[in-house]
PDB file of N, CA and C in Angstrom:
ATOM      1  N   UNK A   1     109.584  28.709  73.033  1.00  0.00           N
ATOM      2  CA  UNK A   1     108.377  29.477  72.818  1.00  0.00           C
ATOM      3  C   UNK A   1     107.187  28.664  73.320  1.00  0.00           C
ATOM      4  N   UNK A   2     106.607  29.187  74.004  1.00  0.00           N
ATOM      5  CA  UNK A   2     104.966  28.284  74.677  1.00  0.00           C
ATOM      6  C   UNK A   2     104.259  28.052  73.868  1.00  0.00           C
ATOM      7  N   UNK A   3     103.213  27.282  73.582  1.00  0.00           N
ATOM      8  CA  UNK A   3     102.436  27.407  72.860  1.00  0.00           C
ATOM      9  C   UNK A   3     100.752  27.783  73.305  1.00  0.00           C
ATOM     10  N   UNK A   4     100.165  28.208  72.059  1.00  0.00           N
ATOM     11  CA  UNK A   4      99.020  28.828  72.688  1.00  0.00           C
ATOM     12  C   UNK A   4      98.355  28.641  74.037  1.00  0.00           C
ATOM     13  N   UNK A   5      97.893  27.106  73.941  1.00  0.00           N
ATOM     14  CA  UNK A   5      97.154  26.196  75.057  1.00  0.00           C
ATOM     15  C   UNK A   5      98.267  26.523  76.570  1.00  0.00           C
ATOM     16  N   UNK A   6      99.240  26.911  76.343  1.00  0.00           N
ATOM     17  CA  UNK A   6     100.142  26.964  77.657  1.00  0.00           C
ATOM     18  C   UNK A   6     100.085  27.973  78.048  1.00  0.00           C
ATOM     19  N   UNK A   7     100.243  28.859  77.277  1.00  0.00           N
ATOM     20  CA  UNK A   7     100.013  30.596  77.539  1.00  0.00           C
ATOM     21  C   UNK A   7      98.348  30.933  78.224  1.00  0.00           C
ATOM     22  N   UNK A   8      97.880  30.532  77.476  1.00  0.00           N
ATOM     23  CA  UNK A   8      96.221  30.440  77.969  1.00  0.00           C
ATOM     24  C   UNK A   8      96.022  29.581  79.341  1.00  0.00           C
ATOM     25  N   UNK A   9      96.624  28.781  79.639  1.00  0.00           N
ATOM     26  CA  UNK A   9      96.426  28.109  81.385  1.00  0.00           C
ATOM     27  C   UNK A   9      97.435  28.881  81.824  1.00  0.00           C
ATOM     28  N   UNK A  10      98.397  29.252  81.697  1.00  0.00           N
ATOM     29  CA  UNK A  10      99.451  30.367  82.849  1.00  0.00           C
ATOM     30  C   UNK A  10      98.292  31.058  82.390  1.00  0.00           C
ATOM     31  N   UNK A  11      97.770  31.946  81.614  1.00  0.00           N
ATOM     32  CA  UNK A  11      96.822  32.988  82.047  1.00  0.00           C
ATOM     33  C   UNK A  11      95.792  33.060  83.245  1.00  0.00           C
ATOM     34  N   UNK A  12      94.891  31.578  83.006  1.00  0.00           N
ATOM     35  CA  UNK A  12      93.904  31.612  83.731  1.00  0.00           C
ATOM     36  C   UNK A  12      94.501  30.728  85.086  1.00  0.00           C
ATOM     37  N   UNK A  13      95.607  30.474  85.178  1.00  0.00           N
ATOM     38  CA  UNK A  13      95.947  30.559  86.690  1.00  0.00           C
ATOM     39  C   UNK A  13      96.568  31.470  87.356  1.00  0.00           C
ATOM     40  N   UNK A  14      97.250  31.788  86.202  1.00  0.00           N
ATOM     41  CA  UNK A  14      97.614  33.827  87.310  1.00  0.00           C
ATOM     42  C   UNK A  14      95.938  34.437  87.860  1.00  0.00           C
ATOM     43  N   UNK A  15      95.256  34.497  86.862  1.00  0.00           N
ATOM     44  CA  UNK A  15      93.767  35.217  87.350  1.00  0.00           C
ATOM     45  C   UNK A  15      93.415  34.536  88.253  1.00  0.00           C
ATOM     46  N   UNK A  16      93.357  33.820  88.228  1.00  0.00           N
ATOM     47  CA  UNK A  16      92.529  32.447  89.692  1.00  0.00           C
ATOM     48  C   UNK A  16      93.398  32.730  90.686  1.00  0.00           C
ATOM     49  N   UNK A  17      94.595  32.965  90.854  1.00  0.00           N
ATOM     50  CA  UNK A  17      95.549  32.798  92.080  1.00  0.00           C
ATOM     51  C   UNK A  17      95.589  34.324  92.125  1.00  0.00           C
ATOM     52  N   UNK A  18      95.580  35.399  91.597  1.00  0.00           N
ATOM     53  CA  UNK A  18      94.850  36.729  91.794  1.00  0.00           C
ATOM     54  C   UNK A  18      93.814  37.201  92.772  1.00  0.00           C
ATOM     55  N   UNK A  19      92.754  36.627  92.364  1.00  0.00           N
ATOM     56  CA  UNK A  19      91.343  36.541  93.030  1.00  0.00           C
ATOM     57  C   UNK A  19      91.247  36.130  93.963  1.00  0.00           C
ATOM     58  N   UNK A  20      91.945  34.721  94.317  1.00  0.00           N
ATOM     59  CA  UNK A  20      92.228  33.970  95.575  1.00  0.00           C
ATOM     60  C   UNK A  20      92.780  34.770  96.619  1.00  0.00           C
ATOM     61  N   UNK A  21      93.932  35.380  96.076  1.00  0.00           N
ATOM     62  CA  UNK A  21      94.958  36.145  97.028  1.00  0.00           C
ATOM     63  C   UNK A  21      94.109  37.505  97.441  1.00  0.00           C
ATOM     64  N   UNK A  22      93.311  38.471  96.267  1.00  0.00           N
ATOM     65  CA  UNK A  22      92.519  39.508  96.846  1.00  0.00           C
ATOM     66  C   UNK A  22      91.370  39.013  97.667  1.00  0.00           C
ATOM     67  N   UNK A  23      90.943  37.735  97.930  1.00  0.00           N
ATOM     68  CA  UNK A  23      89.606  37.552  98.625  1.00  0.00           C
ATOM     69  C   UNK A  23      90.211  37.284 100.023  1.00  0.00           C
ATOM     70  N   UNK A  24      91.530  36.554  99.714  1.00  0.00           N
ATOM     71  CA  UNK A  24      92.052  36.246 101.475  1.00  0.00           C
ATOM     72  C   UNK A  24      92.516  37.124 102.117  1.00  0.00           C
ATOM     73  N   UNK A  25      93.018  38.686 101.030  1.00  0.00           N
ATOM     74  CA  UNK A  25      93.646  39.462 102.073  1.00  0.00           C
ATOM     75  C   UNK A  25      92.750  40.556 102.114  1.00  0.00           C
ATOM     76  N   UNK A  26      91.697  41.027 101.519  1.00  0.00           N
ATOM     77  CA  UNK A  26      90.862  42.240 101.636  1.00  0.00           C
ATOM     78  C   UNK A  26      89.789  41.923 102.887  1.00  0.00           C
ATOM     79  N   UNK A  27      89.007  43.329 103.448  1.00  0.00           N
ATOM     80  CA  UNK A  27      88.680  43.140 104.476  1.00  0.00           C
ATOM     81  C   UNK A  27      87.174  42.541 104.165  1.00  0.00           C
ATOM     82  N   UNK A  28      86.167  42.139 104.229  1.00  0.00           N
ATOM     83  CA  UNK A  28      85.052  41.734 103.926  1.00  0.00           C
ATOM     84  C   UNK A  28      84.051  43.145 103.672  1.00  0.00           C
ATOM     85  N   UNK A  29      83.465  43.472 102.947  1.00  0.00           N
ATOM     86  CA  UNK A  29      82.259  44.582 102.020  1.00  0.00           C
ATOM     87  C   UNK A  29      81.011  44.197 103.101  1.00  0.00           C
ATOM     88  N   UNK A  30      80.311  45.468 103.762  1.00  0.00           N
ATOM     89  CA  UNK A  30      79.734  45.353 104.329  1.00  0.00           C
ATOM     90  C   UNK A  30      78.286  46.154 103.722  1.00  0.00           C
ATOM     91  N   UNK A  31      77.483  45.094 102.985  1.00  0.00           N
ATOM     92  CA  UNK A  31      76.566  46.299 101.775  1.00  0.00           C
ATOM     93  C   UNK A  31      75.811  46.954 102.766  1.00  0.00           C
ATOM     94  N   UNK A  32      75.370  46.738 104.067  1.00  0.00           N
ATOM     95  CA  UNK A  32      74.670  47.356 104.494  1.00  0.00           C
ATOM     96  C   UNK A  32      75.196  48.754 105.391  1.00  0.00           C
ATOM     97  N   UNK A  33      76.285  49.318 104.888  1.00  0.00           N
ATOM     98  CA  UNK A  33      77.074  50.064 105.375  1.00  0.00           C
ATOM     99  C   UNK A  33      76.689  51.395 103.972  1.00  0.00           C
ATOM    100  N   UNK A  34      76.292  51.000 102.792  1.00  0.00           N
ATOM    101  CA  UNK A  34      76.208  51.561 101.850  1.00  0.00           C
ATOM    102  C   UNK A  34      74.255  52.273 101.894  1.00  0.00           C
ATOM    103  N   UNK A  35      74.159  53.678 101.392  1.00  0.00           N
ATOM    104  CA  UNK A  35      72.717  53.800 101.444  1.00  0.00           C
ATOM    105  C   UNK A  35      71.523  52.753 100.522  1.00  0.00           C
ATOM    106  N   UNK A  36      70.395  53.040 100.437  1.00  0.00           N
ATOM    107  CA  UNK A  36      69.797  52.370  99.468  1.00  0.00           C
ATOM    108  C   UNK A  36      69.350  53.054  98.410  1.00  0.00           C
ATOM    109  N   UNK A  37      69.437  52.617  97.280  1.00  0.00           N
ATOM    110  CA  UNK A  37      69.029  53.471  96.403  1.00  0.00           C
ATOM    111  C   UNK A  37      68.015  54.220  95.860  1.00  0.00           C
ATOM    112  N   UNK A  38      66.999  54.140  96.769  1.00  0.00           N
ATOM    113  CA  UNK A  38      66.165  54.581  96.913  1.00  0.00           C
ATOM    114  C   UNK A  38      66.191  55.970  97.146  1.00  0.00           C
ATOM    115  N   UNK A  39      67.242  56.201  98.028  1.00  0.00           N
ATOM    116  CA  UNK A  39      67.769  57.740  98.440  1.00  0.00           C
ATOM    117  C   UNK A  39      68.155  58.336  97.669  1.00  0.00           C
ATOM    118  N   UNK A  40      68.574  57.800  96.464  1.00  0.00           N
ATOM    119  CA  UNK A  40      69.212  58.456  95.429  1.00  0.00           C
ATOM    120  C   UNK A  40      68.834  59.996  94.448  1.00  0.00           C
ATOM    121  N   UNK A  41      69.292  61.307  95.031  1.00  0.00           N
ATOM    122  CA  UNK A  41      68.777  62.347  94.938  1.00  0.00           C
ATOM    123  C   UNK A  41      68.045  63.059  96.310  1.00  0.00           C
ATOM    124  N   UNK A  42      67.243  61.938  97.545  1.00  0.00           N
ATOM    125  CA  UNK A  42      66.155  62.647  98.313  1.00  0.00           C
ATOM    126  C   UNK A  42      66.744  63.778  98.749  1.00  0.00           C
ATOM    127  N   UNK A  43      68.080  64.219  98.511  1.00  0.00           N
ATOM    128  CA  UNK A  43      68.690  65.505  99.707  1.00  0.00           C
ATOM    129  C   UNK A  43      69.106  64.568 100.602  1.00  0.00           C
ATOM    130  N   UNK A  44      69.267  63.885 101.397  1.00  0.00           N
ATOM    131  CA  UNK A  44      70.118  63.347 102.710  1.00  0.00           C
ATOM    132  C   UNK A  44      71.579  62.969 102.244  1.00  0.00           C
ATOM    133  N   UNK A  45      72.236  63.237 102.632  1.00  0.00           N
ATOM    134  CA  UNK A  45      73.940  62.707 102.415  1.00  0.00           C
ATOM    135  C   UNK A  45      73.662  60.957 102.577  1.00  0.00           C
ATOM    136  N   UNK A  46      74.885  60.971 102.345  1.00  0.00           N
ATOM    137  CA  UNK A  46      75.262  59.819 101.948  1.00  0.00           C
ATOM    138  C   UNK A  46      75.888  59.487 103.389  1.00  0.00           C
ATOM    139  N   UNK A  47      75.781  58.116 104.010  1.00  0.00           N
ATOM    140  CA  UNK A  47      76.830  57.910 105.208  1.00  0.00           C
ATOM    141  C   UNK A  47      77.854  56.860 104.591  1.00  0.00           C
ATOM    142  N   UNK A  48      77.473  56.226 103.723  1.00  0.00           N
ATOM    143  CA  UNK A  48      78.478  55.098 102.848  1.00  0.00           C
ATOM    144  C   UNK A  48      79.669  55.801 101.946  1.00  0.00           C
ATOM    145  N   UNK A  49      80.709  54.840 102.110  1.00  0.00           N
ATOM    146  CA  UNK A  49      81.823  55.087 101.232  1.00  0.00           C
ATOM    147  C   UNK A  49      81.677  55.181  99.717  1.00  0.00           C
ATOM    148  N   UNK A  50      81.493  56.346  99.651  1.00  0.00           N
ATOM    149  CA  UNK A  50      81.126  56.318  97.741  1.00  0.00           C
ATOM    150  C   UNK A  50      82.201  57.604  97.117  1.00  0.00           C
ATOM    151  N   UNK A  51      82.058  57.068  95.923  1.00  0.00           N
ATOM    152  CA  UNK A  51      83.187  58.444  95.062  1.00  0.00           C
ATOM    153  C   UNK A  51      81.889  59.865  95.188  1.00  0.00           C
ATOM    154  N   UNK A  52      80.980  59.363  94.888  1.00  0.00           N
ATOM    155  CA  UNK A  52      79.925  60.420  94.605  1.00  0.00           C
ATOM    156  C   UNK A  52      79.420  61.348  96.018  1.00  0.00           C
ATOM    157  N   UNK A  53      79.773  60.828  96.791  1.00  0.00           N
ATOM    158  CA  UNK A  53      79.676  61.448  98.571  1.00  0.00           C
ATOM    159  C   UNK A  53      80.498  62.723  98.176  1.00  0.00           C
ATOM    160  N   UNK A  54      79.425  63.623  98.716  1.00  0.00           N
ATOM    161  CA  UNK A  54      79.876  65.038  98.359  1.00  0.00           C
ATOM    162  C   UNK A  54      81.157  65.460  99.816  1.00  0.00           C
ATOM    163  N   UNK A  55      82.144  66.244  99.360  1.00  0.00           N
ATOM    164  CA  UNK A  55      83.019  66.473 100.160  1.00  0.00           C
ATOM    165  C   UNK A  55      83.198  67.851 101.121  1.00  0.00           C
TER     166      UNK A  55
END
C-alpha cells in the first residue's frame, strides 16, 4: 500500500508529464486569430474559432 506522500508525488508527476506532453504535441493558439471583445454583440460574425460562432 503507498503511502500518502507517494501517492501525492505519482500525482503531481502524472500532471506535470501531462502538461508537458499536451504543450509538445498541440499546435500553438494563435490569440490574434480570435475577435476582440470589444465586438462582443456589435452584429459582425465572428471569424475566430468559438463554440458561440453562430452556425
Amino acid at each position: 500500500m503507498l503511502t500518502t506522500p507517494a501517492r501525492r508525488s505519482i500525482f503531481w508527476l502524472l500532471l506535470i508529464a501531462f502538461a508537458a506532453w499536451d504543450y509538445a504535441t498541440s499546435a500553438p493558439v494563435n490569440l490574434r486569430l480570435e475577435p476582440p471583445m470589444i465586438t462582443a454583440g456589435s452584429g459582425t460574425h465572428a471569424s475566430g474559432g468559438h463554440c458561440a460562432m453562430p452556425k
